[in-house]
Protein backbone atom coordinates (compact mmCIF):
# COMPACT_ATOMS: atom_id res chain seq x y z
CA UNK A 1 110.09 110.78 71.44
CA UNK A 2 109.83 114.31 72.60
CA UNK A 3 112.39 116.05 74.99
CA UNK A 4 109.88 115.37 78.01
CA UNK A 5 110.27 112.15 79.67
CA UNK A 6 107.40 109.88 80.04
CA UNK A 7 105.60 109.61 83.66
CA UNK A 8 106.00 106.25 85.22
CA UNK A 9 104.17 104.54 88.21
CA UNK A 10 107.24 104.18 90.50
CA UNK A 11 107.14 100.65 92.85
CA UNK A 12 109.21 100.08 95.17
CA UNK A 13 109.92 96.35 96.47
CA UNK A 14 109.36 97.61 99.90
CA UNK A 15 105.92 99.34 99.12
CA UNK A 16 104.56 95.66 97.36
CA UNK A 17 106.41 93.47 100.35
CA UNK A 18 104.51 96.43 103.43
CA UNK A 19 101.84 96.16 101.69
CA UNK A 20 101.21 92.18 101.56
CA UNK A 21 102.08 92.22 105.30
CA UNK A 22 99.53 94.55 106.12
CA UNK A 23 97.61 92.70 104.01
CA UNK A 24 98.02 89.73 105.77
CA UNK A 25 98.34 91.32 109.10
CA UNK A 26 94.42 92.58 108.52
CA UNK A 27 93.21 89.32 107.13
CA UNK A 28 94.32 87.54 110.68
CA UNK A 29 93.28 90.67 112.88
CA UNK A 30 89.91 90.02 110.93
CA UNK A 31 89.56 87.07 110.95
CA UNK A 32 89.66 87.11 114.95
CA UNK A 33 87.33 89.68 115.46
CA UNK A 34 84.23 87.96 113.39
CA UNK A 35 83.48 91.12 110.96
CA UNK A 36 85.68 89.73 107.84
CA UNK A 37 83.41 89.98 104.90
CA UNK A 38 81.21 92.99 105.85
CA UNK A 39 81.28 96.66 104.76
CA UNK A 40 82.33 97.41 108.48
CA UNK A 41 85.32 94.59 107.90
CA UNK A 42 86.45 95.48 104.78
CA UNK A 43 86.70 99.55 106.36
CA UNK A 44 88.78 98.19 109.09
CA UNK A 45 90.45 95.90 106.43
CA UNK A 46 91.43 98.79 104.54
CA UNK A 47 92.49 100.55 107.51
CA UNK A 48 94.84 98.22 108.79
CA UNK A 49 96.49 97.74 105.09
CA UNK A 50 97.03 101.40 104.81
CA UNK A 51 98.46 101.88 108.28
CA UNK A 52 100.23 98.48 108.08
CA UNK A 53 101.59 98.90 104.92
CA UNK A 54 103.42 102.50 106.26
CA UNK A 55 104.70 100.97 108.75
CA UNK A 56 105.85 97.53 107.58
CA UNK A 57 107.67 99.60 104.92
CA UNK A 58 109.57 102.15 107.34
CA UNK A 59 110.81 99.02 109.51
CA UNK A 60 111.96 97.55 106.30
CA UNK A 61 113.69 100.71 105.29
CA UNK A 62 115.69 100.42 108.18
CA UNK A 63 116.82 97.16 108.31
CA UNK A 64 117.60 97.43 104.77
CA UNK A 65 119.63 100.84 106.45
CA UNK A 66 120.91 98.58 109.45
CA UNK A 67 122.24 96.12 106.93
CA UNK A 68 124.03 98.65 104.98
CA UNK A 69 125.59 100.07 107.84
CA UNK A 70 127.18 96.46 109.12
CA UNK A 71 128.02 95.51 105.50
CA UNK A 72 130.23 98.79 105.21
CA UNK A 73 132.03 98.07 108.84
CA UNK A 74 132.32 94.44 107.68
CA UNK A 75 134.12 95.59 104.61
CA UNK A 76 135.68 98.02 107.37
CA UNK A 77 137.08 95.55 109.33
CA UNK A 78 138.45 92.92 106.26
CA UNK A 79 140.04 95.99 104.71
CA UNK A 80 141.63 96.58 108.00
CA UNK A 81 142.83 92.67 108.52
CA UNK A 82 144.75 93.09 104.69
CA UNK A 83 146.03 96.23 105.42
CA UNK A 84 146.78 95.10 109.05
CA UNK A 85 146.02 98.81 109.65
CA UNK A 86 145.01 99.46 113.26
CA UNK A 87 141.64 100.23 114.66
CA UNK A 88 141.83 103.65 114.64
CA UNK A 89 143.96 104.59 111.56
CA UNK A 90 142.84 105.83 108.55
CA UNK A 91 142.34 102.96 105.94
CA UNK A 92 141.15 103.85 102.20
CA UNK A 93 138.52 101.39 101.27
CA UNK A 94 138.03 100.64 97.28
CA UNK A 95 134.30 101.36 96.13
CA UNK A 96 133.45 99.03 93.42
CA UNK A 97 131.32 101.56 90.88
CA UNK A 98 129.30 98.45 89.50
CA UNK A 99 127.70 97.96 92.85
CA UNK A 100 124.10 98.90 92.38
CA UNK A 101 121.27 98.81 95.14
């Protein structure tokens, strides 16, 4: 293999999860509207996915964000309890370096 690395199609779980919602989301809105399975439909169709799918994925960004946040206060807080630091003190919290995301 040469020194170059090989391009790769990079997926993210959030892209393939936005994009089934919007998916989804356009089938229904469709569906409703009585122009699923025409060329007009399947432009709004597309429409919907691509604009769904952006913005499925940025509120699943952060509540993947939100999550993190509460999980690192919740470690926070049980550090805290064994400690029984206060509140407000300083408390050194142990990162485990085989956590991956």
């Amino acid at each position: 293999m040469s020194t170059q690395q090989r391009e790769r199609v990079e997926i993210s779980w959030v892209q393939v999860f936005g994009s089934a919602l919007a998916a989804v989301t356009s089938a229904v809105l469709l569906s409703t509207v009585g122009v699923a399975g025409t060329i007009i439909g399947a432009a709004i169709g597309s429409v919907f996915a691509t604009a769904g799918s952006a913005v499925y994925a940025h509120y699943l960004r952060m509540t993947r964000a939100g999550v993190a946040a509460a999980q690192a206060a919740a470690a926070e807080r049980v550090n805290r309890a064994r400690t029984g630091a206060k509140p407000h003190q300083s408390v050194v919290l142990q990162i485990d370096d085989n956590f991956s995301n």
